[in-house]
C-alpha atoms as a PDB file:
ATOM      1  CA  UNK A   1      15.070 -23.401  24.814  1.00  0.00           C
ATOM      2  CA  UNK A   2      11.931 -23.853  23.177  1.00  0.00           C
ATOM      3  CA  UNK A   3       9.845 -21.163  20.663  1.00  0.00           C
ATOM      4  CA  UNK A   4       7.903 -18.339  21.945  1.00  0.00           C
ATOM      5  CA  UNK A   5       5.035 -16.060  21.067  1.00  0.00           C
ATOM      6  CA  UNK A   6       4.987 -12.775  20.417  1.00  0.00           C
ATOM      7  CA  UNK A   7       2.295  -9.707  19.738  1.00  0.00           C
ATOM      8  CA  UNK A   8       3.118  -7.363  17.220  1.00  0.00           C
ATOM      9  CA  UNK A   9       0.980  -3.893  16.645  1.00  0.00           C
ATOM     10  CA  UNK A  10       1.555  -2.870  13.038  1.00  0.00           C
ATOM     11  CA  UNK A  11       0.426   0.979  11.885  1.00  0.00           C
ATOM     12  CA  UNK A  12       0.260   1.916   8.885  1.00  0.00           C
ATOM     13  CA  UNK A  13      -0.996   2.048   4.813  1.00  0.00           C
ATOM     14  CA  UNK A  14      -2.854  -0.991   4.373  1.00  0.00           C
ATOM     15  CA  UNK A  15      -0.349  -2.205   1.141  1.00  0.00           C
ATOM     16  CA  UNK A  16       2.839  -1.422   3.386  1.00  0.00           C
ATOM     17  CA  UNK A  17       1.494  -3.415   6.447  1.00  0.00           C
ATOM     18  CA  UNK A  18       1.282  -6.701   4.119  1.00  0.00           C
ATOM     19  CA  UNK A  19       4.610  -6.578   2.628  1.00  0.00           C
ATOM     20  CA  UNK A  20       5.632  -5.986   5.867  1.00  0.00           C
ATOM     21  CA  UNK A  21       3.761  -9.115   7.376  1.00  0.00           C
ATOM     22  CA  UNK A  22       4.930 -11.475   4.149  1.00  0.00           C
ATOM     23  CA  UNK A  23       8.621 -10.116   4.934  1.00  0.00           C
ATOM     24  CA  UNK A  24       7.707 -11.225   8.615  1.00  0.00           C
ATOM     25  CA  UNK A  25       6.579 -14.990   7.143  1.00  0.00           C
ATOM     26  CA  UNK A  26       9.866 -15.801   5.378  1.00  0.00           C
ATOM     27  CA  UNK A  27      11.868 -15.469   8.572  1.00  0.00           C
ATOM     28  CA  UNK A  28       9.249 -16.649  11.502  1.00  0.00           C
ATOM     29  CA  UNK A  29       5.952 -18.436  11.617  1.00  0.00           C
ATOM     30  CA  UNK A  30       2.964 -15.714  11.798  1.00  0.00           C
ATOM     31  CA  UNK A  31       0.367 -17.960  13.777  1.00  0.00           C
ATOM     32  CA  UNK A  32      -2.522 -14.600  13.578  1.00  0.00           C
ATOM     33  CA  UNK A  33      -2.851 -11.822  11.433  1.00  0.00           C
ATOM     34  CA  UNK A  34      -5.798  -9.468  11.913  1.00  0.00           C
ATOM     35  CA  UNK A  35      -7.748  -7.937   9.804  1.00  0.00           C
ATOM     36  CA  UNK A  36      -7.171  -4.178   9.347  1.00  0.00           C
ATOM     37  CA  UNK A  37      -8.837  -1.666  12.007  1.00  0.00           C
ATOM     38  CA  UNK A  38      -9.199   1.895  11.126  1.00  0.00           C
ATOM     39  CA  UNK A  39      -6.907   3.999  13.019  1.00  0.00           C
ATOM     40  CA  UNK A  40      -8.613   6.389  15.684  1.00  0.00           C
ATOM     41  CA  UNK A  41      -5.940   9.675  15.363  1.00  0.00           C
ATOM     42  CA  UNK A  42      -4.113   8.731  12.641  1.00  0.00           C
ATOM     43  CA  UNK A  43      -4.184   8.154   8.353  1.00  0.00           C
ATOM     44  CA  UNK A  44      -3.766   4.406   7.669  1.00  0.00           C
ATOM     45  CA  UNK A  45      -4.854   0.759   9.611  1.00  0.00           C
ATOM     46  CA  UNK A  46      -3.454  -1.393  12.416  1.00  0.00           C
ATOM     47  CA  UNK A  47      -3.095  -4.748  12.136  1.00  0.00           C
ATOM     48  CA  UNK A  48      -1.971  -7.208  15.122  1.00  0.00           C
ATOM     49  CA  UNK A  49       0.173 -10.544  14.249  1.00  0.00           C
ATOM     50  CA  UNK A  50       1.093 -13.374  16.593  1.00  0.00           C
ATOM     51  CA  UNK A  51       4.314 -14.566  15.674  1.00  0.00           C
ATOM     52  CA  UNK A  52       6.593 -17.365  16.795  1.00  0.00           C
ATOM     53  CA  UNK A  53      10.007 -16.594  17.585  1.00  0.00           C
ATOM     54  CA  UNK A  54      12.610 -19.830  16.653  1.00  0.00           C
ATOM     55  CA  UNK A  55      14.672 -21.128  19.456  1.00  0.00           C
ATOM     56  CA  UNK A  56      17.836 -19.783  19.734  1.00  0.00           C
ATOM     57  CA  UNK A  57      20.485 -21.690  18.108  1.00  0.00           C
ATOM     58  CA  UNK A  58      23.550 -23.110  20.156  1.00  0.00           C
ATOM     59  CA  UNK A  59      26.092 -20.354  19.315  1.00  0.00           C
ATOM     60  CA  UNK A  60      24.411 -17.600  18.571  1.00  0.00           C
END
């Protein structure tokens, strides 16, 4: 099976978002990561990543 790509909407206080996205990067590949967009309704930022999901492994 080979990798695949998936979006990921993230919501929330700019400094939580990034640990958040560097937690992401030490377990898949993060191919995009926007920069922050003010959120319409609520406190805090969106940011969207594009992240590669690993192949499955045989087994698991």
């Amino acid at each position: 099976m080979s990798a695949r790509l998936v979006r990921i909407r993230l919501s929330g206080e700019p400094a939580d978002l990034q640990q958040v996205i560097d937690t992401l990067a030490e377990h898949v590949d993060v191919h995009e990561a926007s920069a922050p967009y003010p959120n319409r309704r609520d406190p805090g930022v969106r940011r969207y990543l594009l992240v590669e999901v690993p192949p499955a492994q045989a087994g698991t």
